[in-house]
PDB file of N, CA and C in Angstrom:
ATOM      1  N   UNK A   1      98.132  78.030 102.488  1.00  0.00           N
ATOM      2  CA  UNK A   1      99.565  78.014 102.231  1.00  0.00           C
ATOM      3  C   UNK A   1     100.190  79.376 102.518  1.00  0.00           C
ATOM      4  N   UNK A   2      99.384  80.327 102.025  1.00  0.00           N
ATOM      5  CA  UNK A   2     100.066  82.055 102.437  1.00  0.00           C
ATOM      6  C   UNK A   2     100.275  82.150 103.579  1.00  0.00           C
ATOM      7  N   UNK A   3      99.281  81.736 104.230  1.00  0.00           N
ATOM      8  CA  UNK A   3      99.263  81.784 106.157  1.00  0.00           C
ATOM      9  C   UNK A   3      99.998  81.275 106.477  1.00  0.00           C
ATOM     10  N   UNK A   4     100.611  79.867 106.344  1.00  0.00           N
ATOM     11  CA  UNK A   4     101.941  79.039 106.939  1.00  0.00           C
ATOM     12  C   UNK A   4     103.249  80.007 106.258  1.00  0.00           C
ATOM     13  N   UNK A   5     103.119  80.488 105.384  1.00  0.00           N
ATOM     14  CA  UNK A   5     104.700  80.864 104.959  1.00  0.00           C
ATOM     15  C   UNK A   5     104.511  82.544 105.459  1.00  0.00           C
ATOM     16  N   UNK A   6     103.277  82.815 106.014  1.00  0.00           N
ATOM     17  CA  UNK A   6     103.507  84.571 106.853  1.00  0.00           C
ATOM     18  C   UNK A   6     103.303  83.781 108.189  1.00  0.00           C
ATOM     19  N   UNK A   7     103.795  82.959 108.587  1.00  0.00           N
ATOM     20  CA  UNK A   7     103.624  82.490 110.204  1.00  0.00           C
ATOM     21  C   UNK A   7     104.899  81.965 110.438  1.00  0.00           C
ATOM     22  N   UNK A   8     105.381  81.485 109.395  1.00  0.00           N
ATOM     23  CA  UNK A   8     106.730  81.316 109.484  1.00  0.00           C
ATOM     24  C   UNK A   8     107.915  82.241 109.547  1.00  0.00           C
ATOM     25  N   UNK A   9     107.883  83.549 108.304  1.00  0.00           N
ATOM     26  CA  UNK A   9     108.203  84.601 108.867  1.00  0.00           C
ATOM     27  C   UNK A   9     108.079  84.918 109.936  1.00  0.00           C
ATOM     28  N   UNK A  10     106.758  85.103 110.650  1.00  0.00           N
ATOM     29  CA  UNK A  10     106.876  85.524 112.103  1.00  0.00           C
ATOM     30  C   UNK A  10     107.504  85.196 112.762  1.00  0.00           C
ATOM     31  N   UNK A  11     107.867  84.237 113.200  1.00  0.00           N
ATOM     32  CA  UNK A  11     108.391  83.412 114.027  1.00  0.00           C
ATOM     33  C   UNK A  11     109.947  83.263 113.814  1.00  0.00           C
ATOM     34  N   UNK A  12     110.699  83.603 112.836  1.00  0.00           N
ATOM     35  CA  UNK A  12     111.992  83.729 111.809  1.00  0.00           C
ATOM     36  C   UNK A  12     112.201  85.092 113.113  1.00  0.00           C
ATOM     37  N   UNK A  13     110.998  85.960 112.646  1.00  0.00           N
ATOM     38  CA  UNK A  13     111.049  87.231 113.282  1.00  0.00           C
ATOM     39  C   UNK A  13     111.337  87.313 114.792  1.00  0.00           C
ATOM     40  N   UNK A  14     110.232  86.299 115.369  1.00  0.00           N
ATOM     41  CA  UNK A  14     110.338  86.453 116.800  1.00  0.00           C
ATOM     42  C   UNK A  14     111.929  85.820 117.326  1.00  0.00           C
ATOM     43  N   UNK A  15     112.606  84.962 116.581  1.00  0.00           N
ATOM     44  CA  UNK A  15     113.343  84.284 117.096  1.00  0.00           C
ATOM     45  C   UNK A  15     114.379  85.650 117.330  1.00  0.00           C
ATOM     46  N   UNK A  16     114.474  86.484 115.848  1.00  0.00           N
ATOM     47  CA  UNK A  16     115.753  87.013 115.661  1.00  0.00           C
ATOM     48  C   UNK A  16     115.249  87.961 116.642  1.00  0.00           C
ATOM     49  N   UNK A  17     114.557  88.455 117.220  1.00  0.00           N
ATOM     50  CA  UNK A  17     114.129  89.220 118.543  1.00  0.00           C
ATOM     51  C   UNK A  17     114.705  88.644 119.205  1.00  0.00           C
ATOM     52  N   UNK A  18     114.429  87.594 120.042  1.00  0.00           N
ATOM     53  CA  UNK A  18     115.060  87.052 121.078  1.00  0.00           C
ATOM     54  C   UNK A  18     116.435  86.820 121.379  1.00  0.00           C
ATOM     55  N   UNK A  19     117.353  86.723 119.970  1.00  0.00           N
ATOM     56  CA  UNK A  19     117.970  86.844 119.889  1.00  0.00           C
ATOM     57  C   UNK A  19     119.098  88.192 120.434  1.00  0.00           C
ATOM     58  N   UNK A  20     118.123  88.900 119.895  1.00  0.00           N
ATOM     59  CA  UNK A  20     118.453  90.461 120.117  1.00  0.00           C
ATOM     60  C   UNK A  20     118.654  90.633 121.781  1.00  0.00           C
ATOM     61  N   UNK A  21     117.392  90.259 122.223  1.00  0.00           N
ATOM     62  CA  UNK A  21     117.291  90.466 123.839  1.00  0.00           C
ATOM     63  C   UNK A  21     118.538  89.561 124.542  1.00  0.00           C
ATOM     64  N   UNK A  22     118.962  88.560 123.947  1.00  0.00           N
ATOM     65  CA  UNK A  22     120.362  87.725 124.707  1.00  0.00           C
ATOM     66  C   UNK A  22     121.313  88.510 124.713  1.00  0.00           C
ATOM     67  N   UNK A  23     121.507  89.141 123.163  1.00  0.00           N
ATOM     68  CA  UNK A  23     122.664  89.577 123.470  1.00  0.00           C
ATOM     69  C   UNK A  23     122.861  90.929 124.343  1.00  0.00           C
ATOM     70  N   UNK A  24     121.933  91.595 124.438  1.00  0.00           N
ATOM     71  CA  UNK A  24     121.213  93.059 124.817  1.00  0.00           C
ATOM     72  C   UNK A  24     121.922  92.620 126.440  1.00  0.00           C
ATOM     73  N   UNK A  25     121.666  91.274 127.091  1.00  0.00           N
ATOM     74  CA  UNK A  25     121.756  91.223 128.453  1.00  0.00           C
ATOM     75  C   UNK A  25     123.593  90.356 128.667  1.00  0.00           C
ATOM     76  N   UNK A  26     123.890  89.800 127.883  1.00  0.00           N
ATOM     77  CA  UNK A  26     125.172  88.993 127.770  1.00  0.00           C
ATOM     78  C   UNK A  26     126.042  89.902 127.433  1.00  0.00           C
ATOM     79  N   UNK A  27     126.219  90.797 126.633  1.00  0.00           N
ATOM     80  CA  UNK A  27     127.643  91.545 125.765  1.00  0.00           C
ATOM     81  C   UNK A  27     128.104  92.551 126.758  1.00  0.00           C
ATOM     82  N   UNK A  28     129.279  92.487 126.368  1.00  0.00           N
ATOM     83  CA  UNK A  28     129.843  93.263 128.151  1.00  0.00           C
ATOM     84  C   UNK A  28     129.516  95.038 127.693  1.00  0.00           C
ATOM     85  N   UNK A  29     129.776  95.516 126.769  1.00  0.00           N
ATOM     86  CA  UNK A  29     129.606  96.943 126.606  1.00  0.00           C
ATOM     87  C   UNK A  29     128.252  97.601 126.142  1.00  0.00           C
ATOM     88  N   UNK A  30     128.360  99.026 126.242  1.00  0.00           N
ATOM     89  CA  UNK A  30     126.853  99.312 125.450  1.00  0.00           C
ATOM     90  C   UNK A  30     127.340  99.367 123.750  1.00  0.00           C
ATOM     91  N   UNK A  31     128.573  99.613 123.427  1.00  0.00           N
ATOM     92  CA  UNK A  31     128.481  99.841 122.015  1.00  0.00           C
ATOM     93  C   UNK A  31     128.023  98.187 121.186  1.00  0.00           C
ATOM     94  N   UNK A  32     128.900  96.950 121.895  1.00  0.00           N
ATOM     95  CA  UNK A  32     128.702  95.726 121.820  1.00  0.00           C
ATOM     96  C   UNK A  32     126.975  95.755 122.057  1.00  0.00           C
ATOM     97  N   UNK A  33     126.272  95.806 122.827  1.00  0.00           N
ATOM     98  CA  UNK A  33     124.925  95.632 123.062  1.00  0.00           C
ATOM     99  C   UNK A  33     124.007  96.161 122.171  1.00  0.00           C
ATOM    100  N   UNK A  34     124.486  97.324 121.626  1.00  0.00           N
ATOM    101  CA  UNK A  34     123.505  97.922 120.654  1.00  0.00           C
ATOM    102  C   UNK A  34     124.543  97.421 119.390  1.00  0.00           C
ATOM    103  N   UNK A  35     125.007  96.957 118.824  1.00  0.00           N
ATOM    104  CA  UNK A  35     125.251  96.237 117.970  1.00  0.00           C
ATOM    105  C   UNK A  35     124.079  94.995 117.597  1.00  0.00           C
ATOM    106  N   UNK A  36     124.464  94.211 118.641  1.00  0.00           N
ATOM    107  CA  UNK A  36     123.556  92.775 118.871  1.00  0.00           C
ATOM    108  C   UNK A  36     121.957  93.786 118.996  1.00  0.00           C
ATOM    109  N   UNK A  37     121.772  94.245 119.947  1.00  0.00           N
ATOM    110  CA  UNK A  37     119.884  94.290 119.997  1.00  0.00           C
ATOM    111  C   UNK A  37     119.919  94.722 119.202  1.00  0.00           C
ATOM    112  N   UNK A  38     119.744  96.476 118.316  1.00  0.00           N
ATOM    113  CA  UNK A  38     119.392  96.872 117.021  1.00  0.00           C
ATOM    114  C   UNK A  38     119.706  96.194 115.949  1.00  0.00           C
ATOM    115  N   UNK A  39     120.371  95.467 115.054  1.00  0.00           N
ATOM    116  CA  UNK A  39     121.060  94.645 114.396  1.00  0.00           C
ATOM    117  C   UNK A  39     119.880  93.447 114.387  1.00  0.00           C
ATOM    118  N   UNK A  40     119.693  92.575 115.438  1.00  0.00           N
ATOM    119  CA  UNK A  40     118.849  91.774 115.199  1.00  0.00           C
ATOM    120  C   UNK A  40     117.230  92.334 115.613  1.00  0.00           C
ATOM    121  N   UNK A  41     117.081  93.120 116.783  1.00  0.00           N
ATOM    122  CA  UNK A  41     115.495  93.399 116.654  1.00  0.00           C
ATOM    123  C   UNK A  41     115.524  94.099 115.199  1.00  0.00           C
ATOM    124  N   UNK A  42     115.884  94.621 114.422  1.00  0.00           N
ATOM    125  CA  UNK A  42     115.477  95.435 112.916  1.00  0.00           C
ATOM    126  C   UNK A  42     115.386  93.968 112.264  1.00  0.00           C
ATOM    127  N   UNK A  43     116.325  93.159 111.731  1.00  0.00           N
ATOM    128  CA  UNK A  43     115.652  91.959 111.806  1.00  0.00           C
ATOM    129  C   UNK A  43     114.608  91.554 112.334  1.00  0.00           C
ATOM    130  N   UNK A  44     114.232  91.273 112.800  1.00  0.00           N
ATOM    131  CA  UNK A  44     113.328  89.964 113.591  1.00  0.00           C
ATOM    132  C   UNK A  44     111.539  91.331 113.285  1.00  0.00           C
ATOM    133  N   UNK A  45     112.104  92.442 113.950  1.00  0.00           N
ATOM    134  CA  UNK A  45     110.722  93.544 113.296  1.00  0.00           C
ATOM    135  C   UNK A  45     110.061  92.962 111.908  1.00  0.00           C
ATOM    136  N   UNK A  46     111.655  92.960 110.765  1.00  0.00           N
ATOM    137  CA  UNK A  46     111.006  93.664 109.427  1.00  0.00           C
ATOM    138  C   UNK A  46     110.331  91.462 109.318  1.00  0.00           C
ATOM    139  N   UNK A  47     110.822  90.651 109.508  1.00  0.00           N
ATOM    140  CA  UNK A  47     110.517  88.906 108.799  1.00  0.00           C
ATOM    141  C   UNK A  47     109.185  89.014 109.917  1.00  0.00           C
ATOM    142  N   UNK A  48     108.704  89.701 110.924  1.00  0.00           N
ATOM    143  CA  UNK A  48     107.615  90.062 111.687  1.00  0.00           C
ATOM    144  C   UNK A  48     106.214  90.901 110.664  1.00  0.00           C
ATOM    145  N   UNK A  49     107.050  91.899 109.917  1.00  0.00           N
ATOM    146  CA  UNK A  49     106.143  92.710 109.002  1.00  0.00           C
ATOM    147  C   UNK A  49     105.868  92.142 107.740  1.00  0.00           C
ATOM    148  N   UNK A  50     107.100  91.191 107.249  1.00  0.00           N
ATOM    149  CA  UNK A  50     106.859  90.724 106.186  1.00  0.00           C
ATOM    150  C   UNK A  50     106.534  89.787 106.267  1.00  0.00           C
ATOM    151  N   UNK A  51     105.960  89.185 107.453  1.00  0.00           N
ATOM    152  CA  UNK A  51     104.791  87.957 107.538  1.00  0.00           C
ATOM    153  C   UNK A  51     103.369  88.435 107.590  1.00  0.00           C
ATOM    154  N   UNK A  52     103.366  89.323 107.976  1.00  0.00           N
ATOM    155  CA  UNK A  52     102.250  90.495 108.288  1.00  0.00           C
ATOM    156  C   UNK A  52     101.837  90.985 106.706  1.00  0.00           C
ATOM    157  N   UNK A  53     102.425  91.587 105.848  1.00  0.00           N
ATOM    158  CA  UNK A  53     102.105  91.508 104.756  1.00  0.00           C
ATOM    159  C   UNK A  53     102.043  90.474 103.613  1.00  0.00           C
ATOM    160  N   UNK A  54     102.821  89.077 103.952  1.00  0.00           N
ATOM    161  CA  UNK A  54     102.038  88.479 103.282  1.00  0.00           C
ATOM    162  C   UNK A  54     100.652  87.389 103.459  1.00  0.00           C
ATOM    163  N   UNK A  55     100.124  87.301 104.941  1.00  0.00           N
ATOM    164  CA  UNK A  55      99.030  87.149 105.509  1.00  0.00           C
ATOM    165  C   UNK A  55      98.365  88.097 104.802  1.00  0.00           C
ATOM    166  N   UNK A  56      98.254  89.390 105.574  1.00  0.00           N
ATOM    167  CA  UNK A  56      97.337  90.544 104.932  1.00  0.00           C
ATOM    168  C   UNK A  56      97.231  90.432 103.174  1.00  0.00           C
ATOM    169  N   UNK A  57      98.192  90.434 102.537  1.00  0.00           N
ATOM    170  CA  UNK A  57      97.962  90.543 101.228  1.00  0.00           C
ATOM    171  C   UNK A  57      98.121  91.722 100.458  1.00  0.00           C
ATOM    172  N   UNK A  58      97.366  92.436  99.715  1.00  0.00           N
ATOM    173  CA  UNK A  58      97.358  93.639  99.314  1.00  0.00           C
ATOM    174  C   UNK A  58      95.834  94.165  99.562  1.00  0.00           C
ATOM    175  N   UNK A  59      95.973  94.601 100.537  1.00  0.00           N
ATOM    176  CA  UNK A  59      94.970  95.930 101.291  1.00  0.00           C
ATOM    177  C   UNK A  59      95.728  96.712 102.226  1.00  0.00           C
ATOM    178  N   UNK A  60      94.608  97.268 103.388  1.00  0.00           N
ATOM    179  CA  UNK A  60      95.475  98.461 103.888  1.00  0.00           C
ATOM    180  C   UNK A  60      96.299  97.775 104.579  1.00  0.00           C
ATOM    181  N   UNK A  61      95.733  96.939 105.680  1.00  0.00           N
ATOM    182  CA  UNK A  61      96.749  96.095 106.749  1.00  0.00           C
ATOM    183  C   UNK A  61      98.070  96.020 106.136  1.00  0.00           C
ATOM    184  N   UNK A  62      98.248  95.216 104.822  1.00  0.00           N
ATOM    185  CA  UNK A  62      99.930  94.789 104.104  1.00  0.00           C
ATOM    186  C   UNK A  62     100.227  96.436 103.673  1.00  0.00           C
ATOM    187  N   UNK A  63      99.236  97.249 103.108  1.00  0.00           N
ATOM    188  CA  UNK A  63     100.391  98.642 103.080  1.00  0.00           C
ATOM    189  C   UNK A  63     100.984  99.279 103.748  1.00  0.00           C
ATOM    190  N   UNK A  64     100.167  99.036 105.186  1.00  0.00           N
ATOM    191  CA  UNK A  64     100.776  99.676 106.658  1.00  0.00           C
ATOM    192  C   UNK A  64     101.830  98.903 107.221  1.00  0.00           C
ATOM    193  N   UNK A  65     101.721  97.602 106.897  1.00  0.00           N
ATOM    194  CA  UNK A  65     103.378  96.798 106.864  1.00  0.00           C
ATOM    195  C   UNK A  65     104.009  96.918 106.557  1.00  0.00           C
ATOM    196  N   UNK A  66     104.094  97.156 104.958  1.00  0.00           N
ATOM    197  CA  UNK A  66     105.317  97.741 104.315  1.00  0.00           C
ATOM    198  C   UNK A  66     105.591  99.170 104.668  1.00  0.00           C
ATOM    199  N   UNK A  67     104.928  99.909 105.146  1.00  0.00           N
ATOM    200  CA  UNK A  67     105.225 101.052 105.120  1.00  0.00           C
ATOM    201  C   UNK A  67     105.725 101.388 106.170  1.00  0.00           C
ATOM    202  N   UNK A  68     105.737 100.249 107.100  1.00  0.00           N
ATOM    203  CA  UNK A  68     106.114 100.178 108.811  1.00  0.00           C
ATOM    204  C   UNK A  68     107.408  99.878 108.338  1.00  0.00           C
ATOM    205  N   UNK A  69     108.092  98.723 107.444  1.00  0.00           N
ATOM    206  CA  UNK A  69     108.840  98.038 106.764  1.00  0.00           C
ATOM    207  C   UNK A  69     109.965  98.704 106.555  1.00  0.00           C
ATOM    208  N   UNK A  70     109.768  99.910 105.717  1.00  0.00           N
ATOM    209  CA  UNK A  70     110.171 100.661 105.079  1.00  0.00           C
ATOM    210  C   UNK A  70     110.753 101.764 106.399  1.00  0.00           C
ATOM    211  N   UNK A  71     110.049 102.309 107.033  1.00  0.00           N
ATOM    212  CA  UNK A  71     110.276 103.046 108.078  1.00  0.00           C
ATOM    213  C   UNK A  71     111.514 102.210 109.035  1.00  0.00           C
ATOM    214  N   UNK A  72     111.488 100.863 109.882  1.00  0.00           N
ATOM    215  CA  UNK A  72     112.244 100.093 110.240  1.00  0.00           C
ATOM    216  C   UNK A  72     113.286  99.846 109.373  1.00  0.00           C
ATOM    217  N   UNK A  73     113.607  99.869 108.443  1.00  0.00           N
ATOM    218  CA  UNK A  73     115.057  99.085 107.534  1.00  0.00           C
ATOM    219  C   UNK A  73     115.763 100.918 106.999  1.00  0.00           C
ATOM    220  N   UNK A  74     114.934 102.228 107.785  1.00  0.00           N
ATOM    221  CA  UNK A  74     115.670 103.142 107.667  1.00  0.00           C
ATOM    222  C   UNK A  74     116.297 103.766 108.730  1.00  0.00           C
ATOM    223  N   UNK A  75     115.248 103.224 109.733  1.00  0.00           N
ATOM    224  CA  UNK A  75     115.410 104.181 110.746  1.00  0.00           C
ATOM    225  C   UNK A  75     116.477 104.000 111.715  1.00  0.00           C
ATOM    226  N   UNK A  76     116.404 102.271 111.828  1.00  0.00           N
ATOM    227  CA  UNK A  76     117.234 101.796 112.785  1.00  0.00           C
ATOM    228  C   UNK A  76     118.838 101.720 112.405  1.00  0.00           C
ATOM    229  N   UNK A  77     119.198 102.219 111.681  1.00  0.00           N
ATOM    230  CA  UNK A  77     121.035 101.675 111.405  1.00  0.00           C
ATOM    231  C   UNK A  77     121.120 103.307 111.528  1.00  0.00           C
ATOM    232  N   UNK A  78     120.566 104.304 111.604  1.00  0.00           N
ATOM    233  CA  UNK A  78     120.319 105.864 111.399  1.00  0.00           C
ATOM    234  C   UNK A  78     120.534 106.103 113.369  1.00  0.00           C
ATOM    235  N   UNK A  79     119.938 105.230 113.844  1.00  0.00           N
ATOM    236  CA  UNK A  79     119.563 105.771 115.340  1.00  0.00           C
ATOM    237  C   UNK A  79     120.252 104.885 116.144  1.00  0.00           C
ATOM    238  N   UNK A  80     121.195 103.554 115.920  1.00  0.00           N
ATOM    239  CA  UNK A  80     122.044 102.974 116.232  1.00  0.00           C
ATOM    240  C   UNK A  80     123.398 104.006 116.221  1.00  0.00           C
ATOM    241  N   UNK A  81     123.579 104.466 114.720  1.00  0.00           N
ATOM    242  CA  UNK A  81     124.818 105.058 114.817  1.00  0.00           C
ATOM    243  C   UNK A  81     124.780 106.411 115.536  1.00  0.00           C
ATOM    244  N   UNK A  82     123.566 107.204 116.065  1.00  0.00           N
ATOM    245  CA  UNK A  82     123.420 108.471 116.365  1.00  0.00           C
ATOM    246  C   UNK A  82     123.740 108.093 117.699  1.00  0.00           C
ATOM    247  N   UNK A  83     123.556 106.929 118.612  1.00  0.00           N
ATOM    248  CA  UNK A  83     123.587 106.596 119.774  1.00  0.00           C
ATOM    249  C   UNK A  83     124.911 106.039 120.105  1.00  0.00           C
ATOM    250  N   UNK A  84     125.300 105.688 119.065  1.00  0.00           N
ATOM    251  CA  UNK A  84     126.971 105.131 119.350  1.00  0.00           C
ATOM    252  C   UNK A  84     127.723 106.180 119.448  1.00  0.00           C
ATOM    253  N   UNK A  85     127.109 107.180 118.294  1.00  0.00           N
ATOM    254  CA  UNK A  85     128.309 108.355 118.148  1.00  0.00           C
ATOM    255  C   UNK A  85     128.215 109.409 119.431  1.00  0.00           C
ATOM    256  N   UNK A  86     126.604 109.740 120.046  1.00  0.00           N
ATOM    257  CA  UNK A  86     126.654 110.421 120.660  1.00  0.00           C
ATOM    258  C   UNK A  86     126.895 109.557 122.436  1.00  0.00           C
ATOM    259  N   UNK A  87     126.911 108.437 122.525  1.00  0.00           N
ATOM    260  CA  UNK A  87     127.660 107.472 123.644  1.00  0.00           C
ATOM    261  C   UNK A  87     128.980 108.352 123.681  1.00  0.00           C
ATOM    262  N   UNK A  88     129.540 108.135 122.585  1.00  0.00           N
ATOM    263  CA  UNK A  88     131.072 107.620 122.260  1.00  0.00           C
ATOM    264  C   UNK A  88     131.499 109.513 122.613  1.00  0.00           C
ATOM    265  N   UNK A  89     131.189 110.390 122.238  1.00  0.00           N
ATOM    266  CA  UNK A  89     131.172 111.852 122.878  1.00  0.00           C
ATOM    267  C   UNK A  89     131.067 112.470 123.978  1.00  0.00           C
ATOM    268  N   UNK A  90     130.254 111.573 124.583  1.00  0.00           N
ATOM    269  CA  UNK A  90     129.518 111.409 126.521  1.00  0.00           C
ATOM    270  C   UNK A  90     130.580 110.684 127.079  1.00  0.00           C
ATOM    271  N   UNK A  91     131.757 110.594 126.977  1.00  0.00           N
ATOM    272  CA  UNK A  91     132.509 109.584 127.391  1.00  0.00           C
ATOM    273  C   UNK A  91     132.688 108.336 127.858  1.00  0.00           C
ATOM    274  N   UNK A  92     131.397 107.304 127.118  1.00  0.00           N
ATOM    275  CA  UNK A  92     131.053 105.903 127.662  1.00  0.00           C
ATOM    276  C   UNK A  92     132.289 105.581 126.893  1.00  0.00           C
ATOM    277  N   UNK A  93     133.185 104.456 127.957  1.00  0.00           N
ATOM    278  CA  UNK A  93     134.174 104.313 127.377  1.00  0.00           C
ATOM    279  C   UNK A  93     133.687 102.543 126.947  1.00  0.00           C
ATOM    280  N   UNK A  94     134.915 101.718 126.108  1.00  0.00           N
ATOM    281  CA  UNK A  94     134.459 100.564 125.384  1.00  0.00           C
ATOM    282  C   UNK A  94     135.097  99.622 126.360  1.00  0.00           C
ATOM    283  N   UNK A  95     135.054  98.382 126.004  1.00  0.00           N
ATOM    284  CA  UNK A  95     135.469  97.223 126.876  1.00  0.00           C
ATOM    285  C   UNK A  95     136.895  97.131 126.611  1.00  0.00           C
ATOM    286  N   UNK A  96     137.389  96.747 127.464  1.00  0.00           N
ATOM    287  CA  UNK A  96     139.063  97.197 127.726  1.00  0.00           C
ATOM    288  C   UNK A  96     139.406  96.068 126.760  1.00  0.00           C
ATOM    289  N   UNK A  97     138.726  94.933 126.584  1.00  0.00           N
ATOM    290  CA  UNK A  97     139.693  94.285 125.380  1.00  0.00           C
ATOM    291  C   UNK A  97     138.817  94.488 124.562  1.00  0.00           C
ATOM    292  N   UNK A  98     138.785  95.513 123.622  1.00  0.00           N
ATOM    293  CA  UNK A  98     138.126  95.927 122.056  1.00  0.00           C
ATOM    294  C   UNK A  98     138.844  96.181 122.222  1.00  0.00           C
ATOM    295  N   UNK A  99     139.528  96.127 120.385  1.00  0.00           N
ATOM    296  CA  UNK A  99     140.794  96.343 120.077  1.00  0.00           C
ATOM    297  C   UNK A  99     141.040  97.155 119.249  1.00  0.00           C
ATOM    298  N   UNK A 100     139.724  97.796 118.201  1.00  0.00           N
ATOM    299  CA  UNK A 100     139.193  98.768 116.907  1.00  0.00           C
ATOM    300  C   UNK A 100     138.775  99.888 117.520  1.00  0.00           C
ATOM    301  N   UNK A 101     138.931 101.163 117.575  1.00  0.00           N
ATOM    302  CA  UNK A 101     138.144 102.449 117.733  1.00  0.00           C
ATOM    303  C   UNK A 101     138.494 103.269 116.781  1.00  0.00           C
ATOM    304  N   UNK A 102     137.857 103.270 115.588  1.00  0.00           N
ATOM    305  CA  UNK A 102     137.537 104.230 114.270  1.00  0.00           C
ATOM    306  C   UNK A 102     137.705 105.285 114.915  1.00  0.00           C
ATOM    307  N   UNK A 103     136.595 106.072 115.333  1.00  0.00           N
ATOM    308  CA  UNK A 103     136.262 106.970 116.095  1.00  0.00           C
ATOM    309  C   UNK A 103     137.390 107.873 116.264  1.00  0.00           C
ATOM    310  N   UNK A 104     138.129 107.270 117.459  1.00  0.00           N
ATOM    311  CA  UNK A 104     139.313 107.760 117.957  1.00  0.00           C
ATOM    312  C   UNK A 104     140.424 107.590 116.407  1.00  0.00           C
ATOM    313  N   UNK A 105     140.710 106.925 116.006  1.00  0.00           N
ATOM    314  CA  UNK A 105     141.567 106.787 114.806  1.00  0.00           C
ATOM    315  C   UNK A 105     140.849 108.253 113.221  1.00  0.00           C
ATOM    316  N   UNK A 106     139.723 108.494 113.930  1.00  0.00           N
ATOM    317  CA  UNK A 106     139.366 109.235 112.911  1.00  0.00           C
ATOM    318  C   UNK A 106     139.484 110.780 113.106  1.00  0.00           C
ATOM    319  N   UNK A 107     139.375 110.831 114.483  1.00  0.00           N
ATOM    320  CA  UNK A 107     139.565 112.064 115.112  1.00  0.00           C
ATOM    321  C   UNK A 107     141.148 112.548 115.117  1.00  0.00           C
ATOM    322  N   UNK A 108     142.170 111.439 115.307  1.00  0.00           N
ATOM    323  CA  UNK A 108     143.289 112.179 115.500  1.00  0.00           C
ATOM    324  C   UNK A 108     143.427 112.176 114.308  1.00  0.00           C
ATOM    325  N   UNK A 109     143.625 111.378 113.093  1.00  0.00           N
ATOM    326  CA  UNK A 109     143.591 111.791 111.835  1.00  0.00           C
ATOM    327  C   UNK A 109     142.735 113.201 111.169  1.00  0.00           C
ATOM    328  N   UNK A 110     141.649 113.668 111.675  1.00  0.00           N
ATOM    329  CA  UNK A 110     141.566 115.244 111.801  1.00  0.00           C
ATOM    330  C   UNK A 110     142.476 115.859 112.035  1.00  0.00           C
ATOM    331  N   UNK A 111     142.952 115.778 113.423  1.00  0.00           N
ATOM    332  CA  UNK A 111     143.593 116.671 113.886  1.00  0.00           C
ATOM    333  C   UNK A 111     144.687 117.092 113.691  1.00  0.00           C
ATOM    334  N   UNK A 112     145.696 115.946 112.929  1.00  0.00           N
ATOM    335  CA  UNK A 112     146.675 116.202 111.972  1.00  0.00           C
ATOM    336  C   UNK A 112     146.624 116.752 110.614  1.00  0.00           C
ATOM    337  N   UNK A 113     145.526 116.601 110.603  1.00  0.00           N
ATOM    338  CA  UNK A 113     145.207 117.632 109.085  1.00  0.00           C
ATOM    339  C   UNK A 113     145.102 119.071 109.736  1.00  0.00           C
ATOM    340  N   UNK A 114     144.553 119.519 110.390  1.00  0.00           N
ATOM    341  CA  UNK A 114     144.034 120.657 110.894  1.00  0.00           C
ATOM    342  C   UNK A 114     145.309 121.301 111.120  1.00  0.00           C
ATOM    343  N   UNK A 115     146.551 121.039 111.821  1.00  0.00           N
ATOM    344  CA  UNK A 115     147.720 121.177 111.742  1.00  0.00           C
ATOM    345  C   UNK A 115     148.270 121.410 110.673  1.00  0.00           C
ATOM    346  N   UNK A 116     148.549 120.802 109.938  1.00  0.00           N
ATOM    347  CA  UNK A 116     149.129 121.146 108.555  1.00  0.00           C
ATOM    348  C   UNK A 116     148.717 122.310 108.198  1.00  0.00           C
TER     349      UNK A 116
END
């Protein structure tokens, strides 16, 4: 029974991967693209690890899962935004119909303070 419900995770996992890879090749921008791939591969990784640890169980294999686990559900929303922000500085510009840029709304709102 442990094995069917850590095989099922997996597969929860692999889907939300694949997922990831559609949108990675479909979404017209890179900020849109790394939305969709990081977003769902960190998904589809961690229901991948946490099938992995509950197959394994509690020994080393499931501690090196979680600890893979743990590493993935920090790293990736950390190195998504470092890549958006430092995109978004490099002058990759966004898809002409996005209609939200924080970014830019945050910067000139600096710059009117800085003034004052």
């Amino acid at each position: 029974m442990r094995e069917t419900i850590g095989y099922l995770f997996m597969f929860i996992g692999v889907v939300f991967d694949a997922i990831g890879c559609i949108g990675l090749i479909r979404l017209p921008d890179l900020y849109n693209r790394l939305q969709a791939s990081l977003k769902c591969v960190a998904m589809g990784t961690s229901f991948i690890l946490l099938g992995t640890m509950i197959i394994a169980g509690f020994s080393p294999v499931g501690a090196k899962a979680f600890l893979c686990l743990l590493f993935v559900l920090i790293i990736s929303p950390t190195t998504e935004h470092a890549l958006a922000r430092a995109s978004y500085i490099a002058g990759v510009k966004m898809w002409e119909k996005s209609t939200v840029d924080r970014l830019k709304e945050d910067n000139v709102a600096r710059e009117r303070i800085r003034v004052e």
